[in-house]
Protein backbone atom coordinates (compact mmCIF):
# COMPACT_ATOMS: atom_id res chain seq x y z
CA UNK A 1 28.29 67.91 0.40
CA UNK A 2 28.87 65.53 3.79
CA UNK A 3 30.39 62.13 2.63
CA UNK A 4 27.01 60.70 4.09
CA UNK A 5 24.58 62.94 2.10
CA UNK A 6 25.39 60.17 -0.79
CA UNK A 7 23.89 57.08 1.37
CA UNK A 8 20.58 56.82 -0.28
CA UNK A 9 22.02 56.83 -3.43
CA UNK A 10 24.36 53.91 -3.35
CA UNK A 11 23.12 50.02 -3.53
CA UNK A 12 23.94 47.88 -0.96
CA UNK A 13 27.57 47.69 0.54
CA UNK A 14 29.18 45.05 2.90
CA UNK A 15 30.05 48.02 5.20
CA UNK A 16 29.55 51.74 5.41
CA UNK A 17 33.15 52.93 6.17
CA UNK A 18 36.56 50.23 5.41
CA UNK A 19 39.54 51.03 7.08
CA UNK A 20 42.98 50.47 6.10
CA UNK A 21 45.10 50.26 8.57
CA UNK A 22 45.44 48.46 12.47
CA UNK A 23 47.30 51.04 14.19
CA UNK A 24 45.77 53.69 16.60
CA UNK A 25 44.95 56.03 13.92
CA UNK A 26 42.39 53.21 12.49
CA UNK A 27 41.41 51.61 15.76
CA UNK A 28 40.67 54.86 16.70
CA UNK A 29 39.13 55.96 13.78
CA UNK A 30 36.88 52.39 13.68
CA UNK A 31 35.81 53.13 17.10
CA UNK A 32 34.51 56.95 16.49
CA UNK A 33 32.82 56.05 13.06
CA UNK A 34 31.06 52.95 14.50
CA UNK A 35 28.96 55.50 16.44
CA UNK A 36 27.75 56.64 12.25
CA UNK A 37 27.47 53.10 10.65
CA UNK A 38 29.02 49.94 10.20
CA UNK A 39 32.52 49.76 10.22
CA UNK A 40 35.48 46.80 8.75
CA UNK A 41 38.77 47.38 9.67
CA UNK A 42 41.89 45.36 7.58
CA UNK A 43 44.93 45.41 9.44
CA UNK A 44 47.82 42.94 7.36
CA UNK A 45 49.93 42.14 10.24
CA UNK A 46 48.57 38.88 12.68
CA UNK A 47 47.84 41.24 15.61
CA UNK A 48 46.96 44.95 15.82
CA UNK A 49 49.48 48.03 16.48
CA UNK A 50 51.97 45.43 14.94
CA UNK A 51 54.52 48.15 13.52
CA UNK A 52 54.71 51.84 14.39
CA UNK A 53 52.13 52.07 17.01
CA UNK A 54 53.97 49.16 19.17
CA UNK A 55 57.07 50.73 19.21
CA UNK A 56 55.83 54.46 20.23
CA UNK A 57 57.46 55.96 23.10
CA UNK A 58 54.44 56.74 24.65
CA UNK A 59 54.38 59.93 25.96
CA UNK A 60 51.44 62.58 26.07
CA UNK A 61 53.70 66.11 25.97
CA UNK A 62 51.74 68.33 24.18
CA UNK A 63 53.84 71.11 23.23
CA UNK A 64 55.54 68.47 21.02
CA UNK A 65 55.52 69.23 17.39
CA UNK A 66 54.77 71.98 14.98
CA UNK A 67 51.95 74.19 15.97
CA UNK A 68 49.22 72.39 13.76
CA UNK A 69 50.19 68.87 15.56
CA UNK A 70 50.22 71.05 19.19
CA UNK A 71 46.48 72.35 18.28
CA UNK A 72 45.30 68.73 17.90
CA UNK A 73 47.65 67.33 20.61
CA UNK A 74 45.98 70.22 23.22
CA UNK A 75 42.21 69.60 21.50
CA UNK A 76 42.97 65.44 23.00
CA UNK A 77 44.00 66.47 26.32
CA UNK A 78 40.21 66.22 27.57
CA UNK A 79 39.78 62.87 26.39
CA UNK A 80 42.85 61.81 28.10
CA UNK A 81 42.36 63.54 31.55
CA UNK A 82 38.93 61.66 31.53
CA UNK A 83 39.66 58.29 30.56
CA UNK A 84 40.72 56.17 33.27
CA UNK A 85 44.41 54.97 33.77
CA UNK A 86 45.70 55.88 30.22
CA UNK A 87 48.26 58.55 32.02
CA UNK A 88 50.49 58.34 34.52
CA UNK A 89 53.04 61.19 35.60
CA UNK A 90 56.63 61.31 33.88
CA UNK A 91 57.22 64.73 32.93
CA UNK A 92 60.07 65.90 30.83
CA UNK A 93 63.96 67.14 31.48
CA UNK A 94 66.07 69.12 28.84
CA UNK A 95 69.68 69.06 29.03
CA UNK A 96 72.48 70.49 27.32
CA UNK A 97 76.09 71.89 26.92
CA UNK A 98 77.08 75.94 27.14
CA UNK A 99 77.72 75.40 23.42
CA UNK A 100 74.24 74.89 22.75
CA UNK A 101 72.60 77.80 24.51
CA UNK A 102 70.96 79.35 21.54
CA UNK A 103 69.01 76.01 20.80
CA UNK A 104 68.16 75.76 24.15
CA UNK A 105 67.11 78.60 24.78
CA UNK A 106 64.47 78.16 21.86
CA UNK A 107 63.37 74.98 22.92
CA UNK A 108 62.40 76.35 26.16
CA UNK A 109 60.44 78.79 25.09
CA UNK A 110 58.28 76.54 22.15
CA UNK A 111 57.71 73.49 24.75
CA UNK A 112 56.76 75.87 27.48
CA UNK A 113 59.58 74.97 29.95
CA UNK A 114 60.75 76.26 32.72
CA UNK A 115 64.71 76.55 33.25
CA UNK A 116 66.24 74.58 35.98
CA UNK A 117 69.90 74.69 37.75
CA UNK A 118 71.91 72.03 36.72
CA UNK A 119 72.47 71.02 40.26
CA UNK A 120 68.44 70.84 40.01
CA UNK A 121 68.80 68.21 36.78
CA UNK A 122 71.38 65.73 38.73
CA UNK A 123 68.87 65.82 41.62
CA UNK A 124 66.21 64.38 39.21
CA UNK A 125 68.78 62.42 37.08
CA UNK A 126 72.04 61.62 39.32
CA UNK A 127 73.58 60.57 36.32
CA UNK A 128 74.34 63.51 34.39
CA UNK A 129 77.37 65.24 34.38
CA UNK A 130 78.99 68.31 35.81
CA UNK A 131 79.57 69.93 31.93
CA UNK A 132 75.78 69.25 31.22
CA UNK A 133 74.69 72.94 32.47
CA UNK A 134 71.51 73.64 30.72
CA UNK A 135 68.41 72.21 32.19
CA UNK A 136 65.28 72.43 31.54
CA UNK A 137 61.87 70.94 32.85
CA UNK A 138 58.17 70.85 32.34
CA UNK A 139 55.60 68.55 34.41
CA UNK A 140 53.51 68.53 31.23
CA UNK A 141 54.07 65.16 29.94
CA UNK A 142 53.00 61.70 30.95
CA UNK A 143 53.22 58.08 29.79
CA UNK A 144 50.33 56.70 27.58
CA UNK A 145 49.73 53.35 28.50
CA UNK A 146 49.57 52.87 24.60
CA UNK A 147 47.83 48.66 24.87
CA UNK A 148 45.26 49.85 27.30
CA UNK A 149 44.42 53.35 24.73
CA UNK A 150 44.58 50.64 21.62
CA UNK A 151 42.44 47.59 22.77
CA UNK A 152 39.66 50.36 24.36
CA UNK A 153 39.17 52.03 21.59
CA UNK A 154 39.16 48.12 19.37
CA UNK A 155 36.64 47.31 22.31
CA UNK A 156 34.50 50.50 21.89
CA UNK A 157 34.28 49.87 18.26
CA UNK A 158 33.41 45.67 18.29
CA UNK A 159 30.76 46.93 20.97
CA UNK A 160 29.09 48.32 17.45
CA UNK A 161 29.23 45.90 15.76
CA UNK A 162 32.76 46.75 13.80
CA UNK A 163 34.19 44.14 12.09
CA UNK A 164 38.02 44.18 12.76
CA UNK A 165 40.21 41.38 10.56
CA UNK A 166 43.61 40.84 10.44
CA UNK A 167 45.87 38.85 8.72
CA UNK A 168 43.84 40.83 5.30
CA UNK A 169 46.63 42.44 3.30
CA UNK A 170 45.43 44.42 0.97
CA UNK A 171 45.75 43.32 -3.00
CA UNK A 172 44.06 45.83 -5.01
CA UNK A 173 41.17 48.40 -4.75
CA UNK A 174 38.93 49.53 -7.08
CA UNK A 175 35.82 51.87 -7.54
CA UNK A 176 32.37 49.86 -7.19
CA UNK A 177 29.91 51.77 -8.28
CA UNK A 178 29.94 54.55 -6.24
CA UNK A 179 31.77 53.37 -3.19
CA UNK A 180 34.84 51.15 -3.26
CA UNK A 181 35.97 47.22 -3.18
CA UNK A 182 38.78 46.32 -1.63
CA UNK A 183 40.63 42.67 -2.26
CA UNK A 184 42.53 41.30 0.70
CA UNK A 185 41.79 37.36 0.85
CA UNK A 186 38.39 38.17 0.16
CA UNK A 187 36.65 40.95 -1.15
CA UNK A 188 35.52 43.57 0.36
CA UNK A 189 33.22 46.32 -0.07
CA UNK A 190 32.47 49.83 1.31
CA UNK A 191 30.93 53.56 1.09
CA UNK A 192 33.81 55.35 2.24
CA UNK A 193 37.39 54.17 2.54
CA UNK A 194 39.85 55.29 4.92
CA UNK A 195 43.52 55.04 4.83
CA UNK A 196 44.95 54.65 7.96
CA UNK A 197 47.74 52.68 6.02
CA UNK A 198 50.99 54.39 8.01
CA UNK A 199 54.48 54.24 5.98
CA UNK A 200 52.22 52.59 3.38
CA UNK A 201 49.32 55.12 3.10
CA UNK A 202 50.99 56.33 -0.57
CA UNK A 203 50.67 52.58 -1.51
CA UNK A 204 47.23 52.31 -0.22
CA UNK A 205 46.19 55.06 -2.33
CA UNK A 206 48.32 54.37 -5.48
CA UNK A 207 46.73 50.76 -5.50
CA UNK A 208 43.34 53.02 -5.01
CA UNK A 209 44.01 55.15 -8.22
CA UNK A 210 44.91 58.27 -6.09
CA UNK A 211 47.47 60.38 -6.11
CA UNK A 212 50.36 60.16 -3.69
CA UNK A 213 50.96 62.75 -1.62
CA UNK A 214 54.22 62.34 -0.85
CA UNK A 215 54.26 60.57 2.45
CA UNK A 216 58.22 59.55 3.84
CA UNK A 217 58.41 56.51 6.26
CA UNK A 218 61.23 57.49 8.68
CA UNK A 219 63.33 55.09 11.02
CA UNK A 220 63.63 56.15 14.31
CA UNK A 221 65.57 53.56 16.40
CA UNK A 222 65.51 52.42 20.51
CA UNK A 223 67.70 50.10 22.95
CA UNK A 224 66.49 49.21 26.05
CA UNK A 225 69.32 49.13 28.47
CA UNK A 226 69.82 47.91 32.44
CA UNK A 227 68.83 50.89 34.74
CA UNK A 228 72.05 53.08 34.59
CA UNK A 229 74.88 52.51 38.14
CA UNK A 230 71.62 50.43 39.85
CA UNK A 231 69.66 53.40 40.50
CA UNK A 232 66.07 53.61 40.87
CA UNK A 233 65.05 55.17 38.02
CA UNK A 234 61.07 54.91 37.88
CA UNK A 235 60.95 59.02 38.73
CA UNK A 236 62.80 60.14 36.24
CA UNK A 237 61.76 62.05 33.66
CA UNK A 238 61.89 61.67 29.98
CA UNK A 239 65.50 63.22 29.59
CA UNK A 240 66.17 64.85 25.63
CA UNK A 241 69.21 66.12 24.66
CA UNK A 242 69.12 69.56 22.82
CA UNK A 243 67.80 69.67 19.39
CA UNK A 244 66.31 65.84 20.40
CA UNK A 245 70.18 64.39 19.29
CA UNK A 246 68.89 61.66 21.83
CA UNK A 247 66.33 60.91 24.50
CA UNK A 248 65.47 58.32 26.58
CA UNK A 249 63.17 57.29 28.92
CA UNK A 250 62.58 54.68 31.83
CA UNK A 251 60.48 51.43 31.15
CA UNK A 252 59.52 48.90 33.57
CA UNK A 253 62.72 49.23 35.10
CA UNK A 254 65.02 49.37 32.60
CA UNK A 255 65.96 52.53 30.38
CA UNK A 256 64.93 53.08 26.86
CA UNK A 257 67.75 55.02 24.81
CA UNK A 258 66.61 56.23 21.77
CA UNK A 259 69.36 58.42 18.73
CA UNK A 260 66.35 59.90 17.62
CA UNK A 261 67.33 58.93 13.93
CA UNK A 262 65.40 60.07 11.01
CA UNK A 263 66.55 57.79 7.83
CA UNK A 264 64.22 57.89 4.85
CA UNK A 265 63.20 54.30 4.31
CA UNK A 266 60.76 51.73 2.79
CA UNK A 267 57.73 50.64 3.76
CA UNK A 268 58.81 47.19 5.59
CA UNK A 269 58.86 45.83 9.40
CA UNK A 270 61.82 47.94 10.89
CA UNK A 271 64.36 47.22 12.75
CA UNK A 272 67.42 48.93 14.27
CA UNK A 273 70.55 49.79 12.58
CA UNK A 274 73.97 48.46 14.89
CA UNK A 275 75.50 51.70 13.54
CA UNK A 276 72.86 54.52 14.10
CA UNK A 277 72.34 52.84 17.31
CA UNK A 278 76.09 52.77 18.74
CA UNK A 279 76.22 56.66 17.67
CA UNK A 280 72.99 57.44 19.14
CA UNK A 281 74.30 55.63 22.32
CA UNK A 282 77.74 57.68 22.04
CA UNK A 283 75.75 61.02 22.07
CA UNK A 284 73.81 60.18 25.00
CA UNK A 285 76.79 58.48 27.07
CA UNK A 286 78.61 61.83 26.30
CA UNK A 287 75.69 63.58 28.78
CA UNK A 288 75.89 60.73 31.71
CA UNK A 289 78.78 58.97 33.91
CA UNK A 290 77.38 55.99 33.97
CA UNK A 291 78.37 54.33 30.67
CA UNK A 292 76.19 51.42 28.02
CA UNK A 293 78.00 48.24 29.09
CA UNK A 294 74.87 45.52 27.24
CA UNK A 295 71.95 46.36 25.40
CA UNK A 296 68.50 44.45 26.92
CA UNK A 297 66.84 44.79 23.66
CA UNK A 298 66.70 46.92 20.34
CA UNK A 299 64.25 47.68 18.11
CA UNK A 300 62.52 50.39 15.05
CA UNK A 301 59.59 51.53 14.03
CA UNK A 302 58.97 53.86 11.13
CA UNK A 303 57.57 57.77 11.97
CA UNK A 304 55.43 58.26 8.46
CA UNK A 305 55.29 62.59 7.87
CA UNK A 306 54.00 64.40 4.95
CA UNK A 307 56.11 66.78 3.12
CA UNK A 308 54.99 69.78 5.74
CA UNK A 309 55.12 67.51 9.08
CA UNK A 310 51.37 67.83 9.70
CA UNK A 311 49.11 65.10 9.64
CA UNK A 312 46.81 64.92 6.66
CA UNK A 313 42.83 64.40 7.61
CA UNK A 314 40.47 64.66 4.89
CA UNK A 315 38.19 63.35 2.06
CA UNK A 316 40.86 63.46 -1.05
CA UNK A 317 40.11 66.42 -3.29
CA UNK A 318 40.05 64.29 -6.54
CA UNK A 319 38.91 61.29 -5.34
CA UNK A 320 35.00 61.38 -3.41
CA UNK A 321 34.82 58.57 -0.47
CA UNK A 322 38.87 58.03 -0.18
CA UNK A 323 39.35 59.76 3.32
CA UNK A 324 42.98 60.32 4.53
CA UNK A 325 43.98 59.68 8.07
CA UNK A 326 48.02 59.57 7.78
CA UNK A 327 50.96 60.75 8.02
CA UNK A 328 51.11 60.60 11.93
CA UNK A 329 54.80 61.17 12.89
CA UNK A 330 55.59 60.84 16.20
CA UNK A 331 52.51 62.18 16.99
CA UNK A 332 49.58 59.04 16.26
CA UNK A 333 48.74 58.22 20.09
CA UNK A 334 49.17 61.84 21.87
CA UNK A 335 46.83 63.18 19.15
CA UNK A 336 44.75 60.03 18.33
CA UNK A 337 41.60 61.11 20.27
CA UNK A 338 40.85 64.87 18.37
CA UNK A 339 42.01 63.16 14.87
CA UNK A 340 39.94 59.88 15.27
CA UNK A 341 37.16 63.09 16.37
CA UNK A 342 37.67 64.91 13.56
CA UNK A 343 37.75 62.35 11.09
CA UNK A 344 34.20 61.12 12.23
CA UNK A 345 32.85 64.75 12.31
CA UNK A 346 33.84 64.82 8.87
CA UNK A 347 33.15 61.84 6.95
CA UNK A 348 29.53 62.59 9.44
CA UNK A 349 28.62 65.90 8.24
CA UNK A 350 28.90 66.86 11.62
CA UNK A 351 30.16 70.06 12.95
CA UNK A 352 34.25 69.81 14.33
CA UNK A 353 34.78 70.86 17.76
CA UNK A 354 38.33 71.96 16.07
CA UNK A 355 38.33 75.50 14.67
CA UNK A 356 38.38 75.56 10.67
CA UNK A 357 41.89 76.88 10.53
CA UNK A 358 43.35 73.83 11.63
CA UNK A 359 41.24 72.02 9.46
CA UNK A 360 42.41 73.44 6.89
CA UNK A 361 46.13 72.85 7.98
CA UNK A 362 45.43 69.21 8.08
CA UNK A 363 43.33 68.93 4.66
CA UNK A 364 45.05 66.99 1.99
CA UNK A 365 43.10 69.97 -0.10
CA UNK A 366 46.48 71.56 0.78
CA UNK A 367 48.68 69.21 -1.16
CA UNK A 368 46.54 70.19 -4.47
């Protein structure tokens, strides 16, 4: 039965659907379900986007991922050819050693590249050097311009009439009646709740009385350093090294460096390990001439995944009204648009534009 079927049935709540959760998955999510009912979002933090979703590296490529998170990365791509000055050309650049061939070799054929000279690479990056042989390219990637995505989608929803408070960290949740109330400074009460929670999605629905599913908050760390030997570097592409040991990417003039790390951690504000960091920086100053000589910045955000690496979207199977939008990855803007989409199509009754096999893939159901 549709999560809405159950309206006339319940008394009175403060809002239809209460989302957990200030990052793009819930601004997202508020903005799509304030076209069903009336919508309050709780975000902890003093400002929106304040952890993962501020410290994305903003690219649309959407060949990224396994081939559930590609599905819903393609099913956005309408949304984000229409909207107006969310992308912006970067494309992508794969590079690598003889000694990684095999690798290579299978990361150009799952990201849909097309191989390049090496002489081709150091045209696009000037920096690379003459051992780096393998090169790869694709124009299928471009930045997101991730604050102008966030705030029109927060905009869409206040247009509705969604209620959107921060500084409202969440102290307990319990069942009311047939919908749920949530206590975060003051109370708060709902239909249907949704959590949007990020690294703390398990803890949102522990608090809630439902079972974990196993969610794993993951650091992955960046440096921002000076544009490499003075070079214009605004063309470039995103450059990854094989088997994403590294990446990095330019940013308002400067060059964002990133180890790619993956440590299990926590749920807390992140931030960048000196250690991972100066390794991370080793493996992508073995690739280039032009060595780190001062970091500009550094910073880390946590990538939440499920067990399987596939976001989970879904009403819980044990627990009717507690709807799961989580476990994101790297993947919460370039997939935002389908998954805030398919959340409302659910929790609406409505029919997904999204074919039921990836449904399925991304239905908590699959963690019973």
């Amino acid at each position: 039965m549709p999560i809405r079927a159950a309206r006339a049935s319940l008394r009175r709540m403060d809002s239809d659907f209460l989302i957990i959760g200030g990052g793009i998955a819930g601004v997202s999510a508020a903005a799509r379900l304030s076209e069903l009912g009336s919508v309050t979002l709780l975000e902890a933090e003093d400002a929106l986007a304040h952890h993962a979703s501020s410290r994305s590296a903003a690219l649309y490529e959407p060949r990224y991922g396994l081939p559930p998170v590609v599905e819903l990365s393609l099913a956005s791509g309408d949304f984000f050819r229409a909207a107006d000055g969310i992308l912006s050309p970067r494309g992508l650049l794969v590079v690598g050693r003889e000694a990684e061939r095999e690798q290579f070799e299978d990361e150009t054929v799952g990201m849909h590249l097309e191989r390049i000279s090496a002489e081709e690479a150091r045209a696009a990056v000037p920096i690379l050097r003459p051992d780096v042989t393998l090169a790869a390219r694709a124009d299928h990637a471009w930045d997101i311009d991730t604050d102008r995505l966030l705030q029109g989608f927060a905009r869409e929803a206040r247009a509705r009439g969604a209620r959107i408070v921060t500084k409202a960290r969440v102290g307990a949740i319990a069942r009311d009646g047939a919908g749920w109330r949530v206590e975060a400074g003051e109370s708060y009460r709902a239909r249907i709740l949704v959590n949007a929670a990020g690294a703390w999605a398990d803890g949102v629905a522990a608090l809630s009385g439902v079972r974990p599913l196993g969610l794993v908050p993951y650091r992955r760390s960046m440096a921002r350093i000076p544009a490499p030997g003075g070079h214009d570097i605004s063309r470039w592409p995103m450059i990854f090294g094989v088997g994403e040991s590294w990446y990095a990417k330019p940013d308002a003039g400067a060059l964002i460096v990133s180890p790619a790390d993956e440590d299990p951690q926590e749920p807390h504000d992140a931030w960048a390990d000196d250690m991972v960091l100066a390794e991370g920086l080793a493996r992508y100053e073995e690739m280039v001439t032009e060595p780190v000589t001062r970091l500009l910045a550094s910073w880390a955000g946590l990538r939440t995944f499920a067990p399987d690496r596939v976001l989970v979207i879904g009403e819980d199977p044990a627990a009717p009204g507690f709807f799961w939008l989580a476990g994101q990855g790297g993947y919460g803007f370039q997939t935002c648009p389908a998954a805030s989409r398919l959340a409302a199509d659910l929790i609406g009754g409505r029919s997904p534009e999204v074919p039921a096999a990836l449904i399925a893939a991304l239905s908590p159901d699959r963690f019973a």
